[in-house]
N, C-alpha and C. Protein backbone atom coordinates (compact mmCIF):
# COMPACT_ATOMS: atom_id res chain seq x y z
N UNK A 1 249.55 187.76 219.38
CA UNK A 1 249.02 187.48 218.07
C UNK A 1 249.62 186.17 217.54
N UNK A 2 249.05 185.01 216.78
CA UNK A 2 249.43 184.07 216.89
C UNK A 2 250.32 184.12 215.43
N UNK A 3 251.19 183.78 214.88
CA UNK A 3 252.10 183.70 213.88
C UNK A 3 252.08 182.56 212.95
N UNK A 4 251.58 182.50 211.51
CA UNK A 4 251.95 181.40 210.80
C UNK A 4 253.47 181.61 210.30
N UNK A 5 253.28 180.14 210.18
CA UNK A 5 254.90 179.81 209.41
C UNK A 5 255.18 178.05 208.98
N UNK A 6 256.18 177.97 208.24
CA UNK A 6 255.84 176.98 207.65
C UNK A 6 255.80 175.28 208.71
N UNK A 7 255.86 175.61 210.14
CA UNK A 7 256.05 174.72 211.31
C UNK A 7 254.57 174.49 211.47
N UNK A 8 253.53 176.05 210.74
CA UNK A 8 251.68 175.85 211.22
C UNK A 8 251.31 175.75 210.36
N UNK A 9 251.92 175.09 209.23
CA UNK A 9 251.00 175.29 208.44
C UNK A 9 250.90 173.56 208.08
N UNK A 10 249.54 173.30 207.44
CA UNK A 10 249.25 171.84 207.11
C UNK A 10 249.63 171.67 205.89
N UNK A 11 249.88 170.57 205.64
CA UNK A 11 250.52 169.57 204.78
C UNK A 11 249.95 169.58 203.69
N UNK A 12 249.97 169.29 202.23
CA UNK A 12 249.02 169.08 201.19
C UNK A 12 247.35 168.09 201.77
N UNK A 13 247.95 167.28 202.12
CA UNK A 13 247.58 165.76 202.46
C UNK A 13 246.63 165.84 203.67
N UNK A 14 247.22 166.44 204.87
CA UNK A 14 246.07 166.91 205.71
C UNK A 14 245.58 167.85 205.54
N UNK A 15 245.80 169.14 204.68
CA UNK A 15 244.60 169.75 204.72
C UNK A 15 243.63 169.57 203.60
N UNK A 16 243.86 168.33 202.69
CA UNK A 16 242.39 168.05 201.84
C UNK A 16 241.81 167.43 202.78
N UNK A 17 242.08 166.99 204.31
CA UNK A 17 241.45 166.15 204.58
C UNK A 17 240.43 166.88 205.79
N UNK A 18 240.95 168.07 206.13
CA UNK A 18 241.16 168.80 207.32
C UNK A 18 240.11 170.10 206.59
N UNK A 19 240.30 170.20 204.72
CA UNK A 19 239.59 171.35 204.88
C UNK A 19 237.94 171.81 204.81
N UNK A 20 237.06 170.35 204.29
CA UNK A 20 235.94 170.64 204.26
C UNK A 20 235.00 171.60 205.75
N UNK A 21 235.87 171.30 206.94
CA UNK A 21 235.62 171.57 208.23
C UNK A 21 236.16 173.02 208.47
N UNK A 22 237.28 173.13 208.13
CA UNK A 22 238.33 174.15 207.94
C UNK A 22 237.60 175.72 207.10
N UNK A 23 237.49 174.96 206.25
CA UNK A 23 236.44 175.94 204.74
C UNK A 23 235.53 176.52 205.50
N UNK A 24 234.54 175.62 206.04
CA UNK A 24 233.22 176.47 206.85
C UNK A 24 233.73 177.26 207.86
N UNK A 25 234.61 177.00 208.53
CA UNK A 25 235.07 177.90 209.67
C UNK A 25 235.36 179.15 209.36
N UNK A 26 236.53 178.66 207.80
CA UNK A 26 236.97 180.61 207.92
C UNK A 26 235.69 180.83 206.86
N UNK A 27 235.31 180.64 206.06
CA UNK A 27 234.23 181.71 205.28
C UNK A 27 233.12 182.10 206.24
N UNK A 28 232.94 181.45 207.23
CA UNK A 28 232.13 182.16 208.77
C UNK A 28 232.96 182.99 209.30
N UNK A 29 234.07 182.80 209.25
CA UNK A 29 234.73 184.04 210.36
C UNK A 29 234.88 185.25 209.21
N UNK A 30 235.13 184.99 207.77
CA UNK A 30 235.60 186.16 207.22
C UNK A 30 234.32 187.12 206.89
N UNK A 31 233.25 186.04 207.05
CA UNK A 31 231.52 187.15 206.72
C UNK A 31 231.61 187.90 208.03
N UNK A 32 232.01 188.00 209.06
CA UNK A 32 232.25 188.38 210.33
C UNK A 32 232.72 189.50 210.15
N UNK A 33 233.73 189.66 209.56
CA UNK A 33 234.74 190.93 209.33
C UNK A 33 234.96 191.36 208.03
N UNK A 34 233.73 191.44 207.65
CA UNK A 34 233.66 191.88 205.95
C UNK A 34 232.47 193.19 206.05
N UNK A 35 232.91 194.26 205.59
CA UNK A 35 232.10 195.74 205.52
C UNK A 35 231.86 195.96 204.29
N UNK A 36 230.36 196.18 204.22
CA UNK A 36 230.05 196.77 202.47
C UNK A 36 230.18 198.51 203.07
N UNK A 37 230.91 199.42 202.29
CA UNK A 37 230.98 200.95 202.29
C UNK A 37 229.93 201.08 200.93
N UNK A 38 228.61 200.85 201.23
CA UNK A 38 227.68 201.75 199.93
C UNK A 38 227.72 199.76 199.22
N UNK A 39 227.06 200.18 197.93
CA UNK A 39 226.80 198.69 197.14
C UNK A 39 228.37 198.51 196.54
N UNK A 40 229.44 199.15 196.25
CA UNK A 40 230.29 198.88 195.36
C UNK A 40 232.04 198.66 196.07
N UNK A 41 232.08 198.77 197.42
CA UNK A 41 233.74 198.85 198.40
C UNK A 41 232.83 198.00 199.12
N UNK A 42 233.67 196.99 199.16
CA UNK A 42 234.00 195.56 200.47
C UNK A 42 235.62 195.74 201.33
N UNK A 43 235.38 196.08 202.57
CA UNK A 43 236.37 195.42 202.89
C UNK A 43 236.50 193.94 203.88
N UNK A 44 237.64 193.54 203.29
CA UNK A 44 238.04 191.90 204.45
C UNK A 44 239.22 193.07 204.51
N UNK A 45 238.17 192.50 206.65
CA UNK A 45 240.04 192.63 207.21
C UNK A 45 240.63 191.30 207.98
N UNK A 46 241.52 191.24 207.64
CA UNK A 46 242.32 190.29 207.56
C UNK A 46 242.87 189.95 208.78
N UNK A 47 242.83 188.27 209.45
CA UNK A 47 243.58 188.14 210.65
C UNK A 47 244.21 186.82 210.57
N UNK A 48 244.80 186.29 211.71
CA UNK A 48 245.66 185.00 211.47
C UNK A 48 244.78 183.85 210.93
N UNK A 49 243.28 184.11 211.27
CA UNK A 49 242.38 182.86 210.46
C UNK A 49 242.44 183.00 208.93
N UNK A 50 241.81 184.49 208.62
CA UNK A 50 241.68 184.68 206.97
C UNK A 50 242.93 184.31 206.11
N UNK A 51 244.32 184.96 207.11
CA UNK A 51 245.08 184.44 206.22
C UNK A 51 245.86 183.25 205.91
N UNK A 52 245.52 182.44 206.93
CA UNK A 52 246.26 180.92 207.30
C UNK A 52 244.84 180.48 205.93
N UNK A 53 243.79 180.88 205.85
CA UNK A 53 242.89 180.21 204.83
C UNK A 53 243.39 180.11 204.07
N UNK A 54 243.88 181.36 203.10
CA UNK A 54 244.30 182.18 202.01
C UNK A 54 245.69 181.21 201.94
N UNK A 55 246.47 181.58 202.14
CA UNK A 55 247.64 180.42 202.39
C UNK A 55 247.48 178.72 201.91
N UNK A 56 247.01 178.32 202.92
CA UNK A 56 246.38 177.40 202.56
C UNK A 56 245.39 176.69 201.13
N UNK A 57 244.76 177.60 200.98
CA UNK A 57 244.00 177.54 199.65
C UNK A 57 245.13 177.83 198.49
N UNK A 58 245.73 178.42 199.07
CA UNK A 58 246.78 178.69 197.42
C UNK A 58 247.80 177.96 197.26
N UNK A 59 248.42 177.55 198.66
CA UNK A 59 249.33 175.75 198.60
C UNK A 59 248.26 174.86 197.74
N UNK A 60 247.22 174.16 198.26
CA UNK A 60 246.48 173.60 197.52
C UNK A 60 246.18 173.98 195.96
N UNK A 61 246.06 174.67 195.60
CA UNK A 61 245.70 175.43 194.02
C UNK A 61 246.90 175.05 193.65
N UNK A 62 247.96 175.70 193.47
CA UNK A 62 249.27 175.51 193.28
C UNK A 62 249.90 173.96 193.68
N UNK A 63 249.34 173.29 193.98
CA UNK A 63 249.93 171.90 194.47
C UNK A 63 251.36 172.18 194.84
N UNK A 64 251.62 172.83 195.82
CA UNK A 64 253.07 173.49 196.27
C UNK A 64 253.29 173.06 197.76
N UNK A 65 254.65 172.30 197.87
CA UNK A 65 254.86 171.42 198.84
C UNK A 65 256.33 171.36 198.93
N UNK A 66 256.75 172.32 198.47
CA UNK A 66 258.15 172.66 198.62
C UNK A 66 258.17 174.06 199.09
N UNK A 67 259.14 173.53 200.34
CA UNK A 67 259.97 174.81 201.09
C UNK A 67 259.74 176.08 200.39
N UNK A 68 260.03 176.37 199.05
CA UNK A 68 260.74 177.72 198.91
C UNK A 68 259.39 178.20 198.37
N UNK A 69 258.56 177.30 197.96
CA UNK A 69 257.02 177.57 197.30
C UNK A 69 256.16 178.13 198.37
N UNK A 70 256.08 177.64 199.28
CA UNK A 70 255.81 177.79 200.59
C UNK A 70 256.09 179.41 201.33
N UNK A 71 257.70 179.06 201.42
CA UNK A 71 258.04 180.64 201.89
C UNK A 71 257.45 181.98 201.12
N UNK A 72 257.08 181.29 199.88
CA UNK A 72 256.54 182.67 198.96
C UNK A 72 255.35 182.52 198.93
N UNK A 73 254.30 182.06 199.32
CA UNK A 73 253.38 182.22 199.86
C UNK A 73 252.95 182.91 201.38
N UNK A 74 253.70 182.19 202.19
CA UNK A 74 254.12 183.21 203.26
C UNK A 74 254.45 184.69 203.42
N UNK A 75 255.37 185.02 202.40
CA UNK A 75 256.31 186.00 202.24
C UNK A 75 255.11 186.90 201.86
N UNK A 76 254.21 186.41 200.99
CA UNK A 76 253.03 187.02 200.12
C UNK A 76 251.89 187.76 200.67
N UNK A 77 251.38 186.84 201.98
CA UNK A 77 250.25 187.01 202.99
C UNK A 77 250.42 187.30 204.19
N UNK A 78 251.53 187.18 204.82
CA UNK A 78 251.56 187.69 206.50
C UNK A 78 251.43 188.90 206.27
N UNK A 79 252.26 189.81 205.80
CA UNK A 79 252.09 191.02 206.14
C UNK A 79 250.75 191.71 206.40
N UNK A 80 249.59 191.04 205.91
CA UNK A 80 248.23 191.23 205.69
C UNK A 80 247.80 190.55 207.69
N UNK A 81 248.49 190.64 208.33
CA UNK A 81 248.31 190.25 209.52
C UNK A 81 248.40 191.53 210.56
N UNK A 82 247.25 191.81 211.16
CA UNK A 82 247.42 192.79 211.96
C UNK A 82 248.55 192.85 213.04
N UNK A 83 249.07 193.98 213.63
CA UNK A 83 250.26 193.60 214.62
C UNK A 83 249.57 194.07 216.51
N UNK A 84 248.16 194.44 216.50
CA UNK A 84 247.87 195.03 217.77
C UNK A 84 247.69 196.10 217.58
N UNK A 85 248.05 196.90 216.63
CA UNK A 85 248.04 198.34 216.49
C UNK A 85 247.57 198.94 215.57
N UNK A 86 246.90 198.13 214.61
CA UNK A 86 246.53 198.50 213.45
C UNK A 86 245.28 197.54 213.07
N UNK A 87 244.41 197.20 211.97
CA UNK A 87 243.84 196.43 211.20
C UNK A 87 244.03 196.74 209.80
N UNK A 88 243.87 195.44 209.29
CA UNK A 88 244.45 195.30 207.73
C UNK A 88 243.00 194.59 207.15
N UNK A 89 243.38 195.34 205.85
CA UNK A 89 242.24 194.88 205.15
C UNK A 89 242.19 195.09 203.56
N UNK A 90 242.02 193.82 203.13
CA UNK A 90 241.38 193.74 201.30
C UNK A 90 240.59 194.63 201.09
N UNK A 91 240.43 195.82 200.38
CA UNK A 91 239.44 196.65 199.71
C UNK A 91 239.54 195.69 198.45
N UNK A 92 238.07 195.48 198.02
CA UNK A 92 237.67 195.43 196.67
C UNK A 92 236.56 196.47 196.17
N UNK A 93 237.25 197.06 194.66
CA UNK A 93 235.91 197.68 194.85
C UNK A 93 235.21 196.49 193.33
N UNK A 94 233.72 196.36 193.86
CA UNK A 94 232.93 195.30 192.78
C UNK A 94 232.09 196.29 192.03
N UNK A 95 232.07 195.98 190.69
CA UNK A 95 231.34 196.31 190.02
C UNK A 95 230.88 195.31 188.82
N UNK A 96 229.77 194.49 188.66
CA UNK A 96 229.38 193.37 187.70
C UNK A 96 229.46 193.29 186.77
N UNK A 97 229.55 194.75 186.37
CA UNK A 97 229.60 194.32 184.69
C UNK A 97 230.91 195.25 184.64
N UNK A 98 231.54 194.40 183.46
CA UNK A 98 232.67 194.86 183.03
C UNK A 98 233.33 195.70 182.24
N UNK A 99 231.98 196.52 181.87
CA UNK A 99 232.68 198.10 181.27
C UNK A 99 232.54 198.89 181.88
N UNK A 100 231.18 198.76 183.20
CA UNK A 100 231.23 199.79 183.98
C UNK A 100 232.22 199.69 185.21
N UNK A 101 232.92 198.98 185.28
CA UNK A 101 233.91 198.55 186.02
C UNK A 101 234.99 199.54 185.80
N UNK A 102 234.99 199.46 184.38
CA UNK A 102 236.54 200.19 183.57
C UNK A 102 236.62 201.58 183.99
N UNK A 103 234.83 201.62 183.50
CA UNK A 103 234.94 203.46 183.85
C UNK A 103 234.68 204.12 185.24
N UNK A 104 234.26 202.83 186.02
CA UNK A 104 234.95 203.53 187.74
C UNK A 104 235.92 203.47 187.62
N UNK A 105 237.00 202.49 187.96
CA UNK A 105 238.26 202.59 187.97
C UNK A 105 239.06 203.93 187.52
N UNK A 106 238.16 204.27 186.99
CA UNK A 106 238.88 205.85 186.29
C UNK A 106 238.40 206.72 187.24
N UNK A 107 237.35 206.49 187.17
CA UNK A 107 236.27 207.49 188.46
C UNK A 107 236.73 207.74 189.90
N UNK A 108 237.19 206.59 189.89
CA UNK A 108 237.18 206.15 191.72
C UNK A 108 238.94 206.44 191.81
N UNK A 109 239.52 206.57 191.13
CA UNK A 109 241.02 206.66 191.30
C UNK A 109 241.42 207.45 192.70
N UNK A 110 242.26 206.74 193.82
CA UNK A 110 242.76 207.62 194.74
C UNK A 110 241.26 207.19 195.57
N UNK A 111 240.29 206.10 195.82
CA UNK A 111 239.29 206.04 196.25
C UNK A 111 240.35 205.05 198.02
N UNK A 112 241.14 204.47 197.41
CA UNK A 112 241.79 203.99 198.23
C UNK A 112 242.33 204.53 199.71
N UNK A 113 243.08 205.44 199.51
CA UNK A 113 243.17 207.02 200.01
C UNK A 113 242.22 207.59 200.70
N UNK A 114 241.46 207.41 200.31
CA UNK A 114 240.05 208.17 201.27
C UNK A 114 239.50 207.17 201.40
N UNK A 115 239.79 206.35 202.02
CA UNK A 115 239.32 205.33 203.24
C UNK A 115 239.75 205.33 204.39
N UNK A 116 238.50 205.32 205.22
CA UNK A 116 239.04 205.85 206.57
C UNK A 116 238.42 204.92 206.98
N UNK A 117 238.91 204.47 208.84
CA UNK A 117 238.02 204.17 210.24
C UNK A 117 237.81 205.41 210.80
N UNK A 118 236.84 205.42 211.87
CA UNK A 118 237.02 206.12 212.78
C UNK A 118 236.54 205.90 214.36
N UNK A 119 237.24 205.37 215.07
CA UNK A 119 236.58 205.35 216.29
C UNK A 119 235.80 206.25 217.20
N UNK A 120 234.72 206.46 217.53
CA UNK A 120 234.05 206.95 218.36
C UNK A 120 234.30 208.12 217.89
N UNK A 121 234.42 209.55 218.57
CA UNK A 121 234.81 210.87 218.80
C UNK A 121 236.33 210.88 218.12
N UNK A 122 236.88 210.13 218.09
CA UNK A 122 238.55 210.00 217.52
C UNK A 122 238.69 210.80 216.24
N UNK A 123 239.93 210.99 215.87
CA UNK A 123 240.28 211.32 214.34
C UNK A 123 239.88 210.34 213.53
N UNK A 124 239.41 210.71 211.90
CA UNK A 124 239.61 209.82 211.08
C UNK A 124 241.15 209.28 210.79
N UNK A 125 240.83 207.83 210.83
CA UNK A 125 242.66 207.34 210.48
C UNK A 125 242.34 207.00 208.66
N UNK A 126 242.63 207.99 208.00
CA UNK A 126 242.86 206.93 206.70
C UNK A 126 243.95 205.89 206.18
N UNK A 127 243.34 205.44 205.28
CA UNK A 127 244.18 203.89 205.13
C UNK A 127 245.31 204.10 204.44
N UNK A 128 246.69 203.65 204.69
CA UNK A 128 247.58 203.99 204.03
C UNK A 128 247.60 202.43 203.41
N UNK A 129 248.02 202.70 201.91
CA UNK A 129 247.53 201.81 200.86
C UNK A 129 248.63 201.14 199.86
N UNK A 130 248.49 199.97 200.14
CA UNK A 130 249.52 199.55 199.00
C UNK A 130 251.18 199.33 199.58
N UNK A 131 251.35 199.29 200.49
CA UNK A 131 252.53 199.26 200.70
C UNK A 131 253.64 198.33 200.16
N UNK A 132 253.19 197.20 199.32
CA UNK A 132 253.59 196.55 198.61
C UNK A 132 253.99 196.67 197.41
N UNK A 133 253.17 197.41 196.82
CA UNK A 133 253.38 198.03 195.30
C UNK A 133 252.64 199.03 195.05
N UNK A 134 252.44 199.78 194.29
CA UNK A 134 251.40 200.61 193.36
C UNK A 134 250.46 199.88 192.56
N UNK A 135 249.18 199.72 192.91
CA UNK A 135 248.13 199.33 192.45
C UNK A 135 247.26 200.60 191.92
N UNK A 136 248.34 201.44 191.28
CA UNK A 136 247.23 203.01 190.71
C UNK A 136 248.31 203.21 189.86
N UNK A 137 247.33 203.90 188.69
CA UNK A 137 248.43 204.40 187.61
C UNK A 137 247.97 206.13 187.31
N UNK A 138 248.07 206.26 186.19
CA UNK A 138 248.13 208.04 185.71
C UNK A 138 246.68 207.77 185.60
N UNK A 139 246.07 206.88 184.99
CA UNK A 139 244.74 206.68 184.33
C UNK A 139 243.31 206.29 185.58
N UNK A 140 244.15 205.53 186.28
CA UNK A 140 242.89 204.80 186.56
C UNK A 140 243.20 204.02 187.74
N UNK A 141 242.37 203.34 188.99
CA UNK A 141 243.03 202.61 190.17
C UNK A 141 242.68 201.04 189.89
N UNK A 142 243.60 200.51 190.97
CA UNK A 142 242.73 198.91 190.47
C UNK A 142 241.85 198.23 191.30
N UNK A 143 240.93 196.95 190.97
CA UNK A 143 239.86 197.04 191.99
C UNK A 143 240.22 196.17 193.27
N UNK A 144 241.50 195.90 193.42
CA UNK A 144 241.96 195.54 194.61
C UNK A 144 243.23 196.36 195.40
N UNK A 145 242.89 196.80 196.40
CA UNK A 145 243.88 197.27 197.47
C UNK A 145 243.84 196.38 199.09
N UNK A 146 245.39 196.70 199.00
CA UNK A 146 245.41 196.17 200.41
C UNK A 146 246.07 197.49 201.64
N UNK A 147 245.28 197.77 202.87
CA UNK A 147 245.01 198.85 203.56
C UNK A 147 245.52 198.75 205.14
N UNK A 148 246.27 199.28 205.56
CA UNK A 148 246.49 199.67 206.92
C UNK A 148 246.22 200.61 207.47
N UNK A 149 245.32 200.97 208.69
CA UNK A 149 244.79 201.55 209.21
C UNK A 149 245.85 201.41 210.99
N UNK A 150 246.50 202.40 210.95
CA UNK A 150 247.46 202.32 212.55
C UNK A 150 246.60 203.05 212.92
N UNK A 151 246.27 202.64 214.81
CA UNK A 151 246.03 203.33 215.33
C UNK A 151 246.95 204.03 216.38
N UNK A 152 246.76 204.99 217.34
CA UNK A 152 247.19 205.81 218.36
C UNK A 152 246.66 205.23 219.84
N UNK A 153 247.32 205.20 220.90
CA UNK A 153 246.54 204.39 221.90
C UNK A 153 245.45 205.00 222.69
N UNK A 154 245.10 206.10 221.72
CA UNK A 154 243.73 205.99 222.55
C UNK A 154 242.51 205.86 221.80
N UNK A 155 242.79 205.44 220.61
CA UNK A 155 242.23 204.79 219.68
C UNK A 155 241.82 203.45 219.98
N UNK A 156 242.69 203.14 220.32
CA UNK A 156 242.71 201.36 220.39
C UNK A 156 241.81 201.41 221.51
N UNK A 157 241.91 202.48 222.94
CA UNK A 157 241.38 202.23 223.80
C UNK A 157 240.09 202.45 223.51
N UNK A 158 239.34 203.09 223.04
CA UNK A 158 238.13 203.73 222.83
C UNK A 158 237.49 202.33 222.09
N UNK A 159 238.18 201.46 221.12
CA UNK A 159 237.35 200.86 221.00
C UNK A 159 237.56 199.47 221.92
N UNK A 160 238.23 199.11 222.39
CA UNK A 160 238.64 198.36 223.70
C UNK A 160 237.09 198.26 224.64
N UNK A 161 236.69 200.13 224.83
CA UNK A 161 235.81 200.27 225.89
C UNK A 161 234.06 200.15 224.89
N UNK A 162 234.44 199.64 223.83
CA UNK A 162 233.13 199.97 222.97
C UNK A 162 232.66 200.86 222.39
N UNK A 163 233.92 201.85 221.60
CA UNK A 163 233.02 203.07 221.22
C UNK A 163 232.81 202.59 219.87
N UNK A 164 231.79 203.14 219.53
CA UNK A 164 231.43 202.66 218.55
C UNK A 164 232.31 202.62 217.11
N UNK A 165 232.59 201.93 215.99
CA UNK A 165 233.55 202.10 215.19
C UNK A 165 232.85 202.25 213.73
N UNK A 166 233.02 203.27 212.88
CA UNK A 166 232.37 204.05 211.89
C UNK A 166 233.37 203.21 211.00
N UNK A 167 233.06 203.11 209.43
CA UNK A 167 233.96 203.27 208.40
C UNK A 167 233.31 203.91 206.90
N UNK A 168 234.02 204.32 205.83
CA UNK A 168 233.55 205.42 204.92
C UNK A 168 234.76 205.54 204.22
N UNK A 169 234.53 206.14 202.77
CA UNK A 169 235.50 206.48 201.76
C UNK A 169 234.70 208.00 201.79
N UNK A 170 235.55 209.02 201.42
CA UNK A 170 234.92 210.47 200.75
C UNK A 170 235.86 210.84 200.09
N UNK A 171 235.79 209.94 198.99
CA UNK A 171 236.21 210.37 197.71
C UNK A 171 234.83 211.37 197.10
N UNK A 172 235.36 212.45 196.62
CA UNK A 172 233.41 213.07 196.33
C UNK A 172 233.11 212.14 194.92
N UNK A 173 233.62 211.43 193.93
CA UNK A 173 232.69 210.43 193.60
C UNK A 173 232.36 209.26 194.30
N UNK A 174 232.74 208.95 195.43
CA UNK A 174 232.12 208.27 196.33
C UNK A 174 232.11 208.48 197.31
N UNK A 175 231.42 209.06 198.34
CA UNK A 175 231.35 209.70 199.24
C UNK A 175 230.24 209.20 200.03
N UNK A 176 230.99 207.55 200.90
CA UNK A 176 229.76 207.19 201.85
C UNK A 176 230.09 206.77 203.41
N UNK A 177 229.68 206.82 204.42
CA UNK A 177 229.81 206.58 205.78
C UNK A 177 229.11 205.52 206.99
N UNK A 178 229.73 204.65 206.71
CA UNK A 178 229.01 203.80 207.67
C UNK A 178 228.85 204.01 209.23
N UNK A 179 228.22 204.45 209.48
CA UNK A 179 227.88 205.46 210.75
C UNK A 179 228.49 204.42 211.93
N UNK A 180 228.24 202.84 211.72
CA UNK A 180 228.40 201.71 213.12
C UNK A 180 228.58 200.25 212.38
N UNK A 181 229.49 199.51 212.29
CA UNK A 181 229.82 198.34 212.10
C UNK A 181 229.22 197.70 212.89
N UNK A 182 228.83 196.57 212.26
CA UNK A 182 227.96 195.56 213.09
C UNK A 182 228.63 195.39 214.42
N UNK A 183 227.49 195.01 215.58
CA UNK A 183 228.26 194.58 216.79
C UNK A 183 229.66 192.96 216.50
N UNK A 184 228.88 191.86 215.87
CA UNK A 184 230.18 190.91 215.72
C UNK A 184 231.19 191.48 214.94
N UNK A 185 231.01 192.35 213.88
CA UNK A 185 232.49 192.82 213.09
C UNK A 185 233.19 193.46 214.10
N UNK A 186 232.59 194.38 214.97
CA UNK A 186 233.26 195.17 215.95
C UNK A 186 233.94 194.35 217.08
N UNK A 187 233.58 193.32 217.60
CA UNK A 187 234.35 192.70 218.95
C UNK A 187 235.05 192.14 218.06
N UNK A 188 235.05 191.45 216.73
CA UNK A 188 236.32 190.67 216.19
C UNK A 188 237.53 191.11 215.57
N UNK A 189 237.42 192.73 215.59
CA UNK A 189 238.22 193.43 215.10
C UNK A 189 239.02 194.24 216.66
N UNK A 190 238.24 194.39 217.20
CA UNK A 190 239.01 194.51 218.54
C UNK A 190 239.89 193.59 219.25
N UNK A 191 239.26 192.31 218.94
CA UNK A 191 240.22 190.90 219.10
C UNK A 191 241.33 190.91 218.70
N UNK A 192 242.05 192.16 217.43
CA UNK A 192 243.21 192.44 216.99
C UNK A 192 243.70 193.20 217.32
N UNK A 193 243.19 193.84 218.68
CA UNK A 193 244.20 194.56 219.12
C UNK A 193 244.47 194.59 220.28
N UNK A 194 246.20 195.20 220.87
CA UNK A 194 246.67 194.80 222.32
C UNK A 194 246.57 195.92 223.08
C-alpha cells in the first residue's frame, strides 16, 4: 500500500501547478468508489489517491507550508487509508433541505452502526464507526461518519475471486440493500486489499 507523508507530498507551488490535471484524476477515481445506499447515504471509500487529494486540497485552502501544519493534516487523513484488510469510508448522509435534515438526524441516529458490506455468501461485516471521536449524541447523529469495515481472510478472498460485493444500512428507519456494487467500484476496492 503506498504511504503519504510529508517526503510525497507536493509543495504549495507545484501543486497549483500540478493540480488542474491532478483534480480530474482524483474526482474520476473517487466517482469510482462512491455508493449511493437508497437517495440519502453516500459512501467514499477512501484510498491513497482520495486521500493524498484531500490533503492536498486542504494544504492549499489553508495556505499551509509549514512542517507542523502539514503533520496535522496528515495526522488528520491517513488513518482514512485502508491497510489490506479492511476498507474505509466517508458516510454522508445528504439531505437538501435543511430542516429535513435536522429531523433525520434524529431519525437515523445509530444509522452508522448498521452499515454493513457483505461479500458474497459471507457474514455481514458492519462498520465500526468513528474511531476518532463520537460523531452521535443523546439526541441525534451527525451527517458525517467515518467507517471501517475489517475483513476475515476469507472475506478478502471471496472477493479477490469475484464474489460479488453487496452494501446496505438496516436501520428499520432506513432499511436498504444494495444487492451488487458496480463492476469498477468492485475491482477498485479489491485493489485495497492483500
Amino acid at each position: 500500500m503506498a504511504r503519504i507523508n510529508q517526503n510525497s507530498l507536493m509543495s504549495l507551488e507545484a501543486y497549483a501547478k500540478a493540480r488542474p490535471e491532478f483534480r480530474k484524476q482524483a474526482i474520476a477515481h473517487k466517482a469510482r468508489r462512491k455508493i449511493f445506499v437508497g437517495d440519502h447515504v453516500m459512501l467514499q471509500f477512501e484510498d491513497e489517491i482520495t486521500v493524498r487529494y484531500q490533503i492536498q486540497e486542504m494544504l492549499r485552502i489553508e495556505k499551509t507550508f509549514e512542517e507542523e501544519g502539514i503533520q496535522d493534516e496528515l495526522d488528520a487523513y491517513t488513518p482514512l487509508l485502508p491497510d489490506g484488510s479492511n476498507w474505509k469510508a466517508t458516510q454522508a448522509i445528504e439531505y437538501s433541505d435543511v430542516e429535513e435534515r435536522k429531523l433525520k438526524l434524529v431519525e437515523l441516529k445509530g444509522l452508522e452502526r448498521h452499515t454493513y458490506i457483505q461479500v458474497g455468501t459471507q457474514d455481514r461485516v458492519y462498520a465500526i464507526a468513528d474511531e476518532d471521536l463520537p460523531r452521535e449524541n443523546d439526541e441525534k447523529t451527525s451527517a458525517i461518519h467515518f467507517l471501517r469495515f475489517e475483513l476475515d481472510a476469507s472475506m478478502v478472498a471471496a472477493a479477490k475471486a469475484g464474489e460479488p460485493i453487496a452494501v446496505g444500512v438496516d436501520l428499520p428507519a432506513y432499511n436498504i440493500h444494495v444487492l451488487e456494487i458496480a463492476p469498477e467500484t468492485q475491482t477498485s476496492l479489491v485493489d485495497d486489499l492483500k
